[in-house]
C-alpha atoms as a PDB file:
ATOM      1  CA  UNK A   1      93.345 -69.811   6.226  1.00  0.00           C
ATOM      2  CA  UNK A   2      95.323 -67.440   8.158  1.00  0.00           C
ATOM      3  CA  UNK A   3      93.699 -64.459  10.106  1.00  0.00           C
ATOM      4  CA  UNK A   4      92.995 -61.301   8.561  1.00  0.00           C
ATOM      5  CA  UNK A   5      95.386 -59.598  11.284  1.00  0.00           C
ATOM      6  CA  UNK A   6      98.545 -60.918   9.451  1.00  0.00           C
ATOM      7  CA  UNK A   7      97.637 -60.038   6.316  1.00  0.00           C
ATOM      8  CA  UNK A   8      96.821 -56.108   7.697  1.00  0.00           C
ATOM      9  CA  UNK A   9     100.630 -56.692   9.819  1.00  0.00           C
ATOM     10  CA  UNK A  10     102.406 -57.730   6.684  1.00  0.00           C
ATOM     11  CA  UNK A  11     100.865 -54.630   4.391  1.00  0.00           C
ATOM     12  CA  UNK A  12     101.802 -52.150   6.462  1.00  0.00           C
ATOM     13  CA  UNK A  13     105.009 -51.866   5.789  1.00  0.00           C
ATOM     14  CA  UNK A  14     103.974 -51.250   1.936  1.00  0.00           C
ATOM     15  CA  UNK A  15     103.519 -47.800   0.658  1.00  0.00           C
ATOM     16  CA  UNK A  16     100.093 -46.021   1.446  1.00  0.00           C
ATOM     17  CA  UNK A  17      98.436 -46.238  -1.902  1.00  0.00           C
ATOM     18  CA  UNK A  18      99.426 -49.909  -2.266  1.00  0.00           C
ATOM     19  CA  UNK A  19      97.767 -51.358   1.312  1.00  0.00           C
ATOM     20  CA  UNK A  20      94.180 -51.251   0.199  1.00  0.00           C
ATOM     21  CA  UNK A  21      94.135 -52.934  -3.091  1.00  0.00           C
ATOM     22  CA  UNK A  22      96.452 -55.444  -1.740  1.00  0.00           C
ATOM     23  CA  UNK A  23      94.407 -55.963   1.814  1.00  0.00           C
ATOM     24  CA  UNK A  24      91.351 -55.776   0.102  1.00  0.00           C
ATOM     25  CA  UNK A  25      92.290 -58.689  -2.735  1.00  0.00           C
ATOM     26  CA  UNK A  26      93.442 -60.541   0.213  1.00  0.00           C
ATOM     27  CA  UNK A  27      90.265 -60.159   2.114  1.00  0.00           C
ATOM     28  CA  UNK A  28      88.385 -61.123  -0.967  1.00  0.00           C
ATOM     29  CA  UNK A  29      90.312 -64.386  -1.086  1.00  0.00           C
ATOM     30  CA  UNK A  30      89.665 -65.350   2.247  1.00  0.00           C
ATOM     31  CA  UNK A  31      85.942 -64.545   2.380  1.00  0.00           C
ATOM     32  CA  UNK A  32      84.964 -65.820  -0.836  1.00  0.00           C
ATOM     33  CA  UNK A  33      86.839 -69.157  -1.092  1.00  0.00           C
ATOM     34  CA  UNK A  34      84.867 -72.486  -1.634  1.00  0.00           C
ATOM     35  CA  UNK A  35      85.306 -75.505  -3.071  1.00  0.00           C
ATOM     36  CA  UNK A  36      82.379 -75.640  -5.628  1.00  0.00           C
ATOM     37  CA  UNK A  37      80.791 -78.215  -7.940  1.00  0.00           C
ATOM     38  CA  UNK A  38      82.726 -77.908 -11.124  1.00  0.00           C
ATOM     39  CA  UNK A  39      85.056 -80.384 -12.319  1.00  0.00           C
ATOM     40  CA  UNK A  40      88.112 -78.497 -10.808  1.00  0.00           C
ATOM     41  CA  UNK A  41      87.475 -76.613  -7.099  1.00  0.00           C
ATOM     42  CA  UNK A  42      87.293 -72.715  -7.750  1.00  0.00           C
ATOM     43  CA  UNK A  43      89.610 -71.849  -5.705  1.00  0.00           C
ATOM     44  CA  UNK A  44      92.231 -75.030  -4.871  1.00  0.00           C
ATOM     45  CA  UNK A  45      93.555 -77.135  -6.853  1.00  0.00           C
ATOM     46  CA  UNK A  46      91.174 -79.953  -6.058  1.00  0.00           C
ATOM     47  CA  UNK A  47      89.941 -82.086  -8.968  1.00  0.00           C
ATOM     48  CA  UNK A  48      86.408 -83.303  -8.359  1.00  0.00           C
ATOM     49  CA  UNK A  49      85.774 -87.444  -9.396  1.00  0.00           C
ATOM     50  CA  UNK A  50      82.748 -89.896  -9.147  1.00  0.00           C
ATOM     51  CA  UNK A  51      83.380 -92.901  -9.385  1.00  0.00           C
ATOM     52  CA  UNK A  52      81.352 -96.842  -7.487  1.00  0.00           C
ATOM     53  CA  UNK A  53      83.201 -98.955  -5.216  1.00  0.00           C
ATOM     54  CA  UNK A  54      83.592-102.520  -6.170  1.00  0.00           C
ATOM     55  CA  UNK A  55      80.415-104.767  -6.517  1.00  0.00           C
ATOM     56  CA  UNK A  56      82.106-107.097  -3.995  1.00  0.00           C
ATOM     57  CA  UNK A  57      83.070-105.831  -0.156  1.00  0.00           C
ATOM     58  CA  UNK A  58      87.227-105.112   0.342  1.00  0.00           C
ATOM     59  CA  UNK A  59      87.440-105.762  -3.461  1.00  0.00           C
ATOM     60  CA  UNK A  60      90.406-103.654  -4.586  1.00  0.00           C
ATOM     61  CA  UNK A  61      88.820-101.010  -7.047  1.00  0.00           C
ATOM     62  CA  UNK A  62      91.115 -98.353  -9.343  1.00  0.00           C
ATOM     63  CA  UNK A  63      89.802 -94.475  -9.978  1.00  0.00           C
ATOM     64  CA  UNK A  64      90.970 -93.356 -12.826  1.00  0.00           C
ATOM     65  CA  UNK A  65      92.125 -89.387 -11.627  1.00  0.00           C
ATOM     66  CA  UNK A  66      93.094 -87.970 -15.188  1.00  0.00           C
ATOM     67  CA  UNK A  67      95.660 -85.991 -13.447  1.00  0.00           C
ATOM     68  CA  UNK A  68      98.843 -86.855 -14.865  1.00  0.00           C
ATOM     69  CA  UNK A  69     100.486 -86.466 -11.553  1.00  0.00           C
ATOM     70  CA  UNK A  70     100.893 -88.738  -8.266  1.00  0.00           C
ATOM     71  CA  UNK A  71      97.758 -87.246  -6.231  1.00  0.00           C
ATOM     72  CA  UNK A  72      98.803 -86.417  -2.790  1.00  0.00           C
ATOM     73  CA  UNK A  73      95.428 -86.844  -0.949  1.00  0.00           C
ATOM     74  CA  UNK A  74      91.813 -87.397  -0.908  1.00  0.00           C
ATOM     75  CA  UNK A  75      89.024 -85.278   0.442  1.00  0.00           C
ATOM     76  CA  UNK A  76      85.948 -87.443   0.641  1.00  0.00           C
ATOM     77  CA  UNK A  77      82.334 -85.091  -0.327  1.00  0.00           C
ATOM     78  CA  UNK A  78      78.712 -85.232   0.392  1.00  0.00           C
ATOM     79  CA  UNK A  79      77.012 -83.802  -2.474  1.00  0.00           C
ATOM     80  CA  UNK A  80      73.406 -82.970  -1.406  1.00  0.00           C
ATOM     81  CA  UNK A  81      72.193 -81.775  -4.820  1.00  0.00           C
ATOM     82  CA  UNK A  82      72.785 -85.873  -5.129  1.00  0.00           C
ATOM     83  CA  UNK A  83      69.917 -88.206  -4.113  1.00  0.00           C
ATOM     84  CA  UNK A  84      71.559 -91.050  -2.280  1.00  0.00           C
ATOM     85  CA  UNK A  85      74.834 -89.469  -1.836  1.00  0.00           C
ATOM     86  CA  UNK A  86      76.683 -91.034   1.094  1.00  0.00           C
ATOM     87  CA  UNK A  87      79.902 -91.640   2.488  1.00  0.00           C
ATOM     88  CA  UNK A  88      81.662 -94.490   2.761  1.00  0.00           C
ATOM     89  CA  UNK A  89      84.610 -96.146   4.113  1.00  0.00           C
ATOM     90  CA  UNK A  90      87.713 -96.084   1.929  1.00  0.00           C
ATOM     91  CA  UNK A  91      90.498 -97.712   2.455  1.00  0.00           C
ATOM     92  CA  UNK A  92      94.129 -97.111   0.237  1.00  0.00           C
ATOM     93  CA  UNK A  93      95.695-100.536  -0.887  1.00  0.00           C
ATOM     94  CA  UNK A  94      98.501 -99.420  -2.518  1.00  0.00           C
ATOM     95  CA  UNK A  95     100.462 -95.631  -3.352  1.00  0.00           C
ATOM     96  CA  UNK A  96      98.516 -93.860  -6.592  1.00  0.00           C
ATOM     97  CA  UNK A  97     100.395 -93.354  -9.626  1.00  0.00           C
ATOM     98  CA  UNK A  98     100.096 -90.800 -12.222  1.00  0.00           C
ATOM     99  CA  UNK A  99      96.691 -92.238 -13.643  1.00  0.00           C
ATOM    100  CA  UNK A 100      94.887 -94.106 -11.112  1.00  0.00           C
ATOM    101  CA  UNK A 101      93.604 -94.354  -7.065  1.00  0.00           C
ATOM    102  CA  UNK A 102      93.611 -97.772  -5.681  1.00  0.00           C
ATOM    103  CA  UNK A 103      91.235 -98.468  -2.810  1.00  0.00           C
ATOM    104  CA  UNK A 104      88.909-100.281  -1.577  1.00  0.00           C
ATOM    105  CA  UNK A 105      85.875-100.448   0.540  1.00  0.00           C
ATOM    106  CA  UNK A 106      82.526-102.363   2.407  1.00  0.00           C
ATOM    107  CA  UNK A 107      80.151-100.597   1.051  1.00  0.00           C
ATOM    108  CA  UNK A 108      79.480-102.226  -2.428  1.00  0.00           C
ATOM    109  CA  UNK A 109      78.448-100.709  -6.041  1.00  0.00           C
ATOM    110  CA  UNK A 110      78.075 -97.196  -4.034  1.00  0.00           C
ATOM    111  CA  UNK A 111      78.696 -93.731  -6.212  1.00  0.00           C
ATOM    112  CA  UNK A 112      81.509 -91.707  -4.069  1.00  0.00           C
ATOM    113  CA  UNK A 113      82.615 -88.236  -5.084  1.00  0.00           C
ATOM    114  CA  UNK A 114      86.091 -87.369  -3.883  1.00  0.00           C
ATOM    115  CA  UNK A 115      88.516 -84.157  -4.443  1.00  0.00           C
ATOM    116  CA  UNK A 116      91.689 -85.412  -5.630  1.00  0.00           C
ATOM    117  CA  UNK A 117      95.012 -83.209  -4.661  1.00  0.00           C
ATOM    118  CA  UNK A 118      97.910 -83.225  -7.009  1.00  0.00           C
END
């Protein structure tokens, strides 16, 4: 996120009565954003998806994303409200496509939450 001191430099130039509501919805924006625990991040457009590596180490596994769209990254999560969360090594073996992840990893049969990017 950028610093509050842009966004006060770049309203400035607006008219008086417009500054506040704008500064503050900025503000709001900045102060406020998370990622969440829904299925979709409240406020990016992250998709949130479980899914367990492959019962045998380096085993290419697929994750279905249900995006409908070539996924641009991966953020990896921790999620404490999850007994026996952990994190574990991925590894991309080939470029997604519009349905599906392909990865693999060492750790075997292990739950792994990720945040998908479109």
């Amino acid at each position: 996120m950028g610093s509050k001191g842009k966004i006060d430099v770049s309203v400035n130039s607006l008219p008086q009565e417009m500054r506040v509501p704008l500064r503050d919805a900025f503000y709001h924006v900045m102060d406020t954003w998370r990622v969440g625990n829904e299925t979709r991040a409240e406020n990016a457009q992250w998709y949130r998806v479980t899914s367990t590596t492959s019962s045998v180490a380096f085993q290419e596994f697929t994750v279905a994303h249900g995006l409908g769209v070539t996924p641009l990254q991966v953020f990896p999560v921790l999620d404490l409200n999850q007994i026996g969360s952990q994190w574990v090594n991925l590894q991309v073996t080939r470029a997604p496509d519009a349905q599906f992840l392909y990865l693999r990893s060492p750790s075997t049969s292990a739950v792994i939450t990720i945040l998908v990017e479109p």
